[in-house]
Protein backbone atom coordinates (compact mmCIF):
# COMPACT_ATOMS: atom_id res chain seq x y z
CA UNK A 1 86.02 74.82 141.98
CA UNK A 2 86.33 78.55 141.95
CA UNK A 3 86.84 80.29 138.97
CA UNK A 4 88.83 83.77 138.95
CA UNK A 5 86.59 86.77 138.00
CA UNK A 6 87.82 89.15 135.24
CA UNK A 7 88.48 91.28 138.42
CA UNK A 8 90.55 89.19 139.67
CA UNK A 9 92.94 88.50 136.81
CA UNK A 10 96.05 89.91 136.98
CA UNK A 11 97.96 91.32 134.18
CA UNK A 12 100.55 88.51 134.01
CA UNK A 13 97.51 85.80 134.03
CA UNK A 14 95.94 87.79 131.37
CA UNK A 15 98.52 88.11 129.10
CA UNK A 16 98.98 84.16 129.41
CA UNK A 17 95.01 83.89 128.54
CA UNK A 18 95.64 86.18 125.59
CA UNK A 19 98.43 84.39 124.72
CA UNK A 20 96.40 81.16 124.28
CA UNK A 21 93.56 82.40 121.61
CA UNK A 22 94.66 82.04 117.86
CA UNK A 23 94.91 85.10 116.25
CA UNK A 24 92.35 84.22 113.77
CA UNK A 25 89.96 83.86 116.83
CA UNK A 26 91.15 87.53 117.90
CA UNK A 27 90.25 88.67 114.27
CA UNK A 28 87.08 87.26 114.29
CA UNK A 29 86.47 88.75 117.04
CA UNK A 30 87.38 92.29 116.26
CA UNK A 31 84.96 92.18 113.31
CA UNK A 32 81.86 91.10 114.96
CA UNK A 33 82.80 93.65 118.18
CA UNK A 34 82.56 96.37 115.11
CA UNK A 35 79.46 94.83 113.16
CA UNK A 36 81.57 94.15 109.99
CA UNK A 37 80.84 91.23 107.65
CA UNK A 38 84.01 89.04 107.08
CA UNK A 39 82.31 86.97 103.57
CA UNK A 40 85.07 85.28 101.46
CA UNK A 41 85.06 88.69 99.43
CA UNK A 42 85.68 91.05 102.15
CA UNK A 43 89.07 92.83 102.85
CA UNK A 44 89.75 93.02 106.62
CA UNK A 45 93.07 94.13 106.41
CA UNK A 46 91.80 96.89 108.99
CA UNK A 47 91.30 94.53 111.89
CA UNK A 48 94.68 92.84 111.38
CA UNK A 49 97.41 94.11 113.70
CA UNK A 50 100.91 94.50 112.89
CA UNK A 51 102.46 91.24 112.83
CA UNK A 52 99.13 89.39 112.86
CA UNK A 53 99.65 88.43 109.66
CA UNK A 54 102.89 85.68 110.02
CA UNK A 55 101.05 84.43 113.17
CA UNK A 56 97.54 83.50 110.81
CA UNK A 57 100.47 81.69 108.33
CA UNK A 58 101.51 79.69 111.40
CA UNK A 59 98.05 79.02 112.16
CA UNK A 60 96.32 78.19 108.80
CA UNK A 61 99.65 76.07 108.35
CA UNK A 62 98.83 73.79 111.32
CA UNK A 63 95.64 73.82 109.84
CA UNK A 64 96.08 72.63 106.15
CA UNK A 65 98.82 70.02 107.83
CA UNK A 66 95.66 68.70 109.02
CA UNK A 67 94.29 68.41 105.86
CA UNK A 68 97.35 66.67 104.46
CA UNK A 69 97.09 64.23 107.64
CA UNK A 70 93.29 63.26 107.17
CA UNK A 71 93.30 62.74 103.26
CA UNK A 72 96.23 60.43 104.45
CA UNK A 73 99.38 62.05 102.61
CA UNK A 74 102.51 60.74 104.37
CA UNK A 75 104.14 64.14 104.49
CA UNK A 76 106.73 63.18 106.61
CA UNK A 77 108.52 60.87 103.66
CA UNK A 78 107.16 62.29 101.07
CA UNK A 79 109.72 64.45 99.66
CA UNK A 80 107.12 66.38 97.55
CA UNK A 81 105.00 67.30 100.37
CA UNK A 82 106.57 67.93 102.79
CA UNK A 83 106.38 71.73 102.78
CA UNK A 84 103.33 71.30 101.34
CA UNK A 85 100.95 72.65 104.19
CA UNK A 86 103.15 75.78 104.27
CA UNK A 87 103.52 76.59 100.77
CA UNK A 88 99.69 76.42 100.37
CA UNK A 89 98.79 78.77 103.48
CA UNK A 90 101.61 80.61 101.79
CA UNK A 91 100.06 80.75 98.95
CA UNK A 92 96.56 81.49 100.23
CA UNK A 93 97.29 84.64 102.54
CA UNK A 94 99.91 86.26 100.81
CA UNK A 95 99.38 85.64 96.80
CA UNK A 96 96.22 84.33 95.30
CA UNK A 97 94.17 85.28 98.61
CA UNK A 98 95.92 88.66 99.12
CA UNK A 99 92.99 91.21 98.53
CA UNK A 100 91.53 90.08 101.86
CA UNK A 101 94.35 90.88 104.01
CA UNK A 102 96.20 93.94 102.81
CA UNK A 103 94.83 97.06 102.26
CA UNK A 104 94.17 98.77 98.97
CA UNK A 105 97.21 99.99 96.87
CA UNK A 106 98.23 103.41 97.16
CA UNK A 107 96.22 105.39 94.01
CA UNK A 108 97.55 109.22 92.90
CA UNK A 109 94.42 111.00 92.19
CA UNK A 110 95.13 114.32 89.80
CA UNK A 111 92.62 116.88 88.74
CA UNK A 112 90.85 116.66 85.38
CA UNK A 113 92.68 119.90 84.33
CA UNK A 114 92.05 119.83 80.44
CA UNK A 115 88.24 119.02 81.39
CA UNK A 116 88.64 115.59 79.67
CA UNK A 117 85.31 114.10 78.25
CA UNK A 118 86.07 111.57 75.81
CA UNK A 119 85.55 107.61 76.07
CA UNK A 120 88.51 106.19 77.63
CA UNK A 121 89.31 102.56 77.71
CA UNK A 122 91.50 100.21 79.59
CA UNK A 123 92.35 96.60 78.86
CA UNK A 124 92.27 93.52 78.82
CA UNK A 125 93.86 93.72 82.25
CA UNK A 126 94.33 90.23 82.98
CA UNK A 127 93.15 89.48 86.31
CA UNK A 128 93.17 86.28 88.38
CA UNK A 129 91.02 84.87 91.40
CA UNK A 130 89.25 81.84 92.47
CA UNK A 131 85.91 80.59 93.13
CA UNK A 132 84.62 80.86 96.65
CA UNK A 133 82.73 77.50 95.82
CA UNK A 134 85.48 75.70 95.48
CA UNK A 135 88.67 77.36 95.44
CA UNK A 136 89.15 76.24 91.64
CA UNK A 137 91.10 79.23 89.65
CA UNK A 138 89.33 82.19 88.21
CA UNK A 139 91.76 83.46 85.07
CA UNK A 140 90.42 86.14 82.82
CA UNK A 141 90.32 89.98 81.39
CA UNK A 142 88.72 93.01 82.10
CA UNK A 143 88.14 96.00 80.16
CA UNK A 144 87.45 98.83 81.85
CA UNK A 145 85.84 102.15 80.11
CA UNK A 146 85.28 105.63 81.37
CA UNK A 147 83.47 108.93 80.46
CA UNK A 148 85.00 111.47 82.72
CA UNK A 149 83.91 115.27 83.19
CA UNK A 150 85.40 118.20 84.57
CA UNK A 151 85.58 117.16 87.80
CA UNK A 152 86.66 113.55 87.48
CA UNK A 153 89.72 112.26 89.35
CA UNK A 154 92.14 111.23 86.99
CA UNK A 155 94.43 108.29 87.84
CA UNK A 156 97.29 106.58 86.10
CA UNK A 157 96.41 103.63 83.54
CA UNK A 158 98.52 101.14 86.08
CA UNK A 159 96.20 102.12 88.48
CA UNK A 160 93.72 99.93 86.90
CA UNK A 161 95.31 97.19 87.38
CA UNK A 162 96.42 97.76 90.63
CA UNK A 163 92.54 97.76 91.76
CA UNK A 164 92.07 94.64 89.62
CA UNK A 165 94.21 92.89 91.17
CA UNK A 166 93.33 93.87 94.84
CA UNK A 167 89.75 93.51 94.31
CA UNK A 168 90.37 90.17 92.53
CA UNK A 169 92.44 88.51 94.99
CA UNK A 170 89.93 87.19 97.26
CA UNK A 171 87.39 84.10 96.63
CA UNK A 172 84.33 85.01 95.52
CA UNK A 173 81.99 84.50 92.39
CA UNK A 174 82.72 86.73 88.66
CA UNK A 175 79.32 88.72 89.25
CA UNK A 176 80.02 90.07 92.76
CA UNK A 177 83.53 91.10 91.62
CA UNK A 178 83.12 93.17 89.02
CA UNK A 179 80.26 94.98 90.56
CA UNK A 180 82.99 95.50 93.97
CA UNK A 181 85.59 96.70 91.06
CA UNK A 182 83.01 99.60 89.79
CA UNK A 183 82.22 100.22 93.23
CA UNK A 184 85.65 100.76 93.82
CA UNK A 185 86.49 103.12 90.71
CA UNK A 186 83.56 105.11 91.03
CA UNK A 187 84.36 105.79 94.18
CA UNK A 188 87.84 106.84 93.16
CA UNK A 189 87.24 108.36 89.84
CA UNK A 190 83.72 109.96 90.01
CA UNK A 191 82.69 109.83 86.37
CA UNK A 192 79.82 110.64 84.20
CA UNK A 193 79.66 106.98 83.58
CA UNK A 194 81.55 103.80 84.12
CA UNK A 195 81.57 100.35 82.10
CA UNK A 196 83.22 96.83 82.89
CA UNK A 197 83.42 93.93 81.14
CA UNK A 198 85.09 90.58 82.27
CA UNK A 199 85.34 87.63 80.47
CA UNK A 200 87.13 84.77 81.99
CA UNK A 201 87.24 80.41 82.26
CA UNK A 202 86.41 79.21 85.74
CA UNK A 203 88.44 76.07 86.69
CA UNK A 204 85.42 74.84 88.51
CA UNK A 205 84.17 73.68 85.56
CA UNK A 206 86.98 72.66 83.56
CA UNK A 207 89.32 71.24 86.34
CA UNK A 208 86.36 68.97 88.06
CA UNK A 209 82.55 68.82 87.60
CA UNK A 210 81.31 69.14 83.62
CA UNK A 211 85.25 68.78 82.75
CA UNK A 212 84.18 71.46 79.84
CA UNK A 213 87.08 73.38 78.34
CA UNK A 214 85.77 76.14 76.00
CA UNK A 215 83.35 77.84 78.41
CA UNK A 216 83.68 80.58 79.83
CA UNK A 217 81.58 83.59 81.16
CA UNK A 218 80.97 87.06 80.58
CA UNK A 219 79.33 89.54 82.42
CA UNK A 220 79.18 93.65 82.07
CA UNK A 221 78.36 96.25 84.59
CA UNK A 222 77.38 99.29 82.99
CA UNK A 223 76.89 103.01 85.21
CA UNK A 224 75.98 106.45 84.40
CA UNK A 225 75.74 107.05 81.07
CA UNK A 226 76.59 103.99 80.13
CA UNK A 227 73.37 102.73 80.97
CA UNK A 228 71.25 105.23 79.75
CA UNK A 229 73.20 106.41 76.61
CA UNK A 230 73.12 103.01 73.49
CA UNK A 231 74.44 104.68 71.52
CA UNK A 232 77.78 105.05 73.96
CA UNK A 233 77.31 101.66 75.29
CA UNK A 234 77.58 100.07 71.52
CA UNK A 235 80.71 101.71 70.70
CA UNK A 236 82.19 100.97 74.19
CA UNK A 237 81.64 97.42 73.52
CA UNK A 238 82.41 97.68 69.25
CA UNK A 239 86.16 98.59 70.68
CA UNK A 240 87.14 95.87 72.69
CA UNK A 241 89.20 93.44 71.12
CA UNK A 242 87.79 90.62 72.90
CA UNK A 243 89.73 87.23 72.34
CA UNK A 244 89.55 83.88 74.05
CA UNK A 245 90.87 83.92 77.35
């Protein structure tokens, strides 16, 4: 049997071809044409094209119906799930999963024009994500602290939480997020030093596995002269009004 060379394919035939490929195939693809890694943590809103997105909900949909069908969930008489498989893909691409999908907020960067230089702090910020273990919830806070200079973009205290929540809206694990959030606001802010510290309960352990209630972890990334200065560090850390989570 012959088969038609890409030479040979007419428009028509390859616009029924193209037709044919999920779209999360065409994203895949995209990414690995332009070397980019597409982890669990990793925003690709940039290789998504304009009305990509409802097509992956159709897709992922099908998908999780699948799910439904093999851990043998009669969703067809089941009046409580049978928008199941859409709510979750729902759920997944445009709410708890959003960060991966949609680019960054908008952020209104003004000049430091009273040559700030005092400790600033922000928080708790509460910010929720999910393991990329097992998908269990991630709910915690973050305090964020900042030693600006004269030429440190200043942005508004909302901001924050904007980030937080973009940068937090993606599975991954509590270590790897916080350092992508400092990436992130260094980048933005430029500062003379930069200091984070999330506490948070992971559902992974208190949902399933262990079953243990009261733990939860904390973790700090510390920048600049944060982590040369103890003195600054200690008082960063004397102010927040950490609670249980």
């Amino acid at each position: 049997m012959l088969m038609k060379s890409d030479a040979d394919m007419t428009p028509d035939n390859a616009a029924e071809q193209e037709e044919g490929v999920p779209v999360s195939v065409k994203i895949r693809e995209r990414l690995r044409e332009a070397r980019q890694r597409f982890h669990s943590n990793d925003n690709i809103a940039a290789f998504i094209e304009p009305g990509e997105l409802d097509k992956l909900l159709e897709e992922v949909t099908d998908k999780m119906q699948g799910v439904l069908d093999s851990m043998v969930i009669d969703t067809e008489s089941d009046h409580n799930t049978g928008d199941t498989a859409r709510r979750v893909a729902k759920m997944y691409l445009k709410e708890v999963f959003a960060g991966r999908y949609v680019k960054g907020p908008a952020i209104t960067e003004f000049p430091n024009a009273e040559h700030l230089n005092e400790l600033m702090i922000v928080g708790p910020i509460t910010v929720r994500s999910a393991c990329s273990h097992h998908f269990c919830p991630v709910i915690g806070k973050i305090w964020i602290g900042v030693m600006p200079n004269e030429h440190t973009n200043v942005i508004g205290l909302s901001k924050y939480a904007r980030l937080a929540e973009w940068v937090m809206g993606r599975p991954q694990i509590q270590e790897e997020a916080v350092v992508q959030l400092a990436d992130l606001i260094q980048e933005k802010t430029q500062p003379d030093g930069l200091a984070i510290v999330m506490e948070a309960s992971h559902y992974c352990m208190s949902w399933r596995g262990v079953k243990d209630m009261d733990s939860k972890m904390i973790n700090s990334v510390m920048r600049g002269v944060f982590l040369k200065d103890a003195t600054l560090r200690r008082e960063f850390l004397s102010l927040i009004p950490r609670q249980s989570v």
